[in-house]
Protein backbone atom coordinates (compact mmCIF):
# COMPACT_ATOMS: atom_id res chain seq x y z
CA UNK A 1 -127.51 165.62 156.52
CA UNK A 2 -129.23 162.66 154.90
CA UNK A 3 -132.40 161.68 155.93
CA UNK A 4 -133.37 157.95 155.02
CA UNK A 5 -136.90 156.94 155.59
CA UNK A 6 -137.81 153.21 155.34
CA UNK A 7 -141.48 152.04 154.12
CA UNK A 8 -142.07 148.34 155.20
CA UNK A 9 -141.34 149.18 158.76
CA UNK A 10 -141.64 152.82 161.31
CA UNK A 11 -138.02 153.41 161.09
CA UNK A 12 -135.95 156.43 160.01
CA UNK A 13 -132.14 156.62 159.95
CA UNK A 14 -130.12 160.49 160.02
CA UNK A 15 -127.07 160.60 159.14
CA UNK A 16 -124.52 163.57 159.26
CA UNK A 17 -121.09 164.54 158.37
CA UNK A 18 -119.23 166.47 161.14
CA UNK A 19 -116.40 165.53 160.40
CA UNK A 20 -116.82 161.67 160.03
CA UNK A 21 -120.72 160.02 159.17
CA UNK A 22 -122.53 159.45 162.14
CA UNK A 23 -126.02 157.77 162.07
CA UNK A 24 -128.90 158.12 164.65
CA UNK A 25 -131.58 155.33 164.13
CA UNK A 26 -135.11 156.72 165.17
CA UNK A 27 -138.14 153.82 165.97
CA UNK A 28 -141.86 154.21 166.66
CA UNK A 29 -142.36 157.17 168.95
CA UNK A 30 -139.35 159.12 168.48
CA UNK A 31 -138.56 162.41 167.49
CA UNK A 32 -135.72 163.62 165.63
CA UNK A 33 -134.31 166.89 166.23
CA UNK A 34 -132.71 168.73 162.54
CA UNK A 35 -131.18 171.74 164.25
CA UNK A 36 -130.16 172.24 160.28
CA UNK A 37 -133.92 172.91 159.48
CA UNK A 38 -134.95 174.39 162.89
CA UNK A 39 -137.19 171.29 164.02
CA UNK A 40 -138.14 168.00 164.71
CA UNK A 41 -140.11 165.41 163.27
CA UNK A 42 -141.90 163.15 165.11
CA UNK A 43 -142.13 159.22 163.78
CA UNK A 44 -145.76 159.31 164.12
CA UNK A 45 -146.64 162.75 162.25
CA UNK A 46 -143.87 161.14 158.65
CA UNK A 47 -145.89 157.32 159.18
CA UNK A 48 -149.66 158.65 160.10
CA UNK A 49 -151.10 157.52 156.43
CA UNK A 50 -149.11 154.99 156.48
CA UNK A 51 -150.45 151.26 157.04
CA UNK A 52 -147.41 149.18 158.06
């Protein structure tokens, strides 16, 4: 799993190998589930300090 996190904008992309790359594109009030890590982050918890 890769997580990429973008600064100039509330955007996060996830991508993961099984078997091919997939990527899931999370905007302003999502949460992304990481059943690898055994959570979720939510978009507004990683960007809270964060004047965009």
């Amino acid at each position: 799993m890769l997580l990429l996190v973008h600064q100039n904008e509330s955007r996060v992309e996830v991508w993961r190998r099984a078997p091919d790359w997939t990527v899931q594109v999370a905007g302003p009030g999502d949460v992304i589930d990481l059943p690898e890590l055994a959570g979720a982050l939510s978009l507004s918890e990683i960007y809270a300090r964060i004047a965009l």
